[in-house]
Protein backbone atom coordinates (compact mmCIF):
# COMPACT_ATOMS: atom_id res chain seq x y z
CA UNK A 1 0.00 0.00 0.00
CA UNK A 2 1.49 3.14 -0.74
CA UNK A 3 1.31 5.93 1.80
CA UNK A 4 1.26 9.61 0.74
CA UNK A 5 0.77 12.94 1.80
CA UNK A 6 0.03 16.04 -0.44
CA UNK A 7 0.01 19.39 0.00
CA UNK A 8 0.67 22.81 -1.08
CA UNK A 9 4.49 23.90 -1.52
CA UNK A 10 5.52 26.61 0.15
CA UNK A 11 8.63 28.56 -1.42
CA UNK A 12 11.49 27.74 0.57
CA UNK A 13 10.41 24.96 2.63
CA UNK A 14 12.66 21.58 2.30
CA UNK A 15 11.69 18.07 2.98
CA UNK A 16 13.61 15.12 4.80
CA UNK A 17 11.32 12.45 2.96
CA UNK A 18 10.82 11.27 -0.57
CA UNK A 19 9.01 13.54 -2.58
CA UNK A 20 7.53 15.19 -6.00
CA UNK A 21 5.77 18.49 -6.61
CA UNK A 22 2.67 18.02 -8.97
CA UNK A 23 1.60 21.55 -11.22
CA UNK A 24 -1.64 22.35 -10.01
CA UNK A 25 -2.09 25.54 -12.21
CA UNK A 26 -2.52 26.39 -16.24
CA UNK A 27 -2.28 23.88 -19.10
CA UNK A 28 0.07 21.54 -17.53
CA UNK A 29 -1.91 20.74 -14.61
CA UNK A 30 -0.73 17.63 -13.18
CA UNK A 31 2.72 17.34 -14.50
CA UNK A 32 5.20 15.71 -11.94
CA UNK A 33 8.24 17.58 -11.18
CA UNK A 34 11.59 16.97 -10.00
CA UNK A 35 12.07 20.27 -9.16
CA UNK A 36 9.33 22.77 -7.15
CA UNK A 37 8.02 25.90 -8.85
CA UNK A 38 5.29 28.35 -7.89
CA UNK A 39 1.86 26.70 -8.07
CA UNK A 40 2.56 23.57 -7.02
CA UNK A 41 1.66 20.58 -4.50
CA UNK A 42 4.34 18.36 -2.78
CA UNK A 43 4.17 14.45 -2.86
CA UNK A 44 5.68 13.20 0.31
CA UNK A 45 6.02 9.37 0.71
CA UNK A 46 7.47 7.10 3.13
CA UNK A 47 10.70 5.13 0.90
CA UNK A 48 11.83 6.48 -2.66
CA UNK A 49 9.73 3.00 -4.19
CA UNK A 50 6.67 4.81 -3.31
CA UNK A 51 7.93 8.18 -4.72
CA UNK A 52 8.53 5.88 -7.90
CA UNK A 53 5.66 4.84 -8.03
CA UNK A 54 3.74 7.60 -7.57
CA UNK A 55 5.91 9.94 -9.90
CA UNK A 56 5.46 8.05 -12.82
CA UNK A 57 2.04 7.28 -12.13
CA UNK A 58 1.19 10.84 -11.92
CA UNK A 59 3.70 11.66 -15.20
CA UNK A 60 1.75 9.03 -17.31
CA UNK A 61 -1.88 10.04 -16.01
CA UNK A 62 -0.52 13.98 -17.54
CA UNK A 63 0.98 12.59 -20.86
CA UNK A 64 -2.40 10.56 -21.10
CA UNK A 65 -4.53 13.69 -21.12
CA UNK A 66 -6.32 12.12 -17.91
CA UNK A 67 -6.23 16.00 -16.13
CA UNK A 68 -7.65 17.42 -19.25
CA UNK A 69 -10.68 17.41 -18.80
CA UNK A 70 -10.93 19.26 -15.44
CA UNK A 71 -8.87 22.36 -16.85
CA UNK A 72 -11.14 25.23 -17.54
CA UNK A 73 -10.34 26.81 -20.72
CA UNK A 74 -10.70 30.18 -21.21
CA UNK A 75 -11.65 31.81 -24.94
CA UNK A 76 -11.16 35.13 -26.23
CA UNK A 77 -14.00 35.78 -28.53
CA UNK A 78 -13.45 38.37 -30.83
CA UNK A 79 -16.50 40.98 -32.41
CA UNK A 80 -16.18 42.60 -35.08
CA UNK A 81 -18.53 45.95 -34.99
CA UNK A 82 -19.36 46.58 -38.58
């Protein structure tokens, strides 16, 4: 059983344990990261197996398109006033 915690990254912080930052904002919602950036969660697990697991689950659920459909798209419409 794998045993995680997530939650928002705070700039700064550091973690003793395994972990991953997900992208929670924009088009690449959901995209695992090595690396933190603004915007992001943080995947802390118990060994670095778990963080395996979990990172590439996470990577392949983005590159599949699974997060897609829960990003809100926003359209310019343009009017022309003739």
């Amino acid at each position: 059983m794998l045993n995680y915690t997530m939650k928002s990254h705070k700039n700064g912080r550091t973690y003793n344990q395994p972990h991953f930052y997900i992208q929670n904002k924009g088009l690449n919602s959901g995209k695992a990261l090595n690396d933190p950036i603004p915007n992001c969660f943080v995947v802390t697990t118990e060994t670095e197996e778990q963080r395996e697991a979990l990172y590439y689950l996470c990577f392949h659920l983005q590159i599949g398109r699974y997060f897609s459909i829960f990003i809100i798209r926003k359209c310019n419409t343009v009017h022309n006033n003739r």
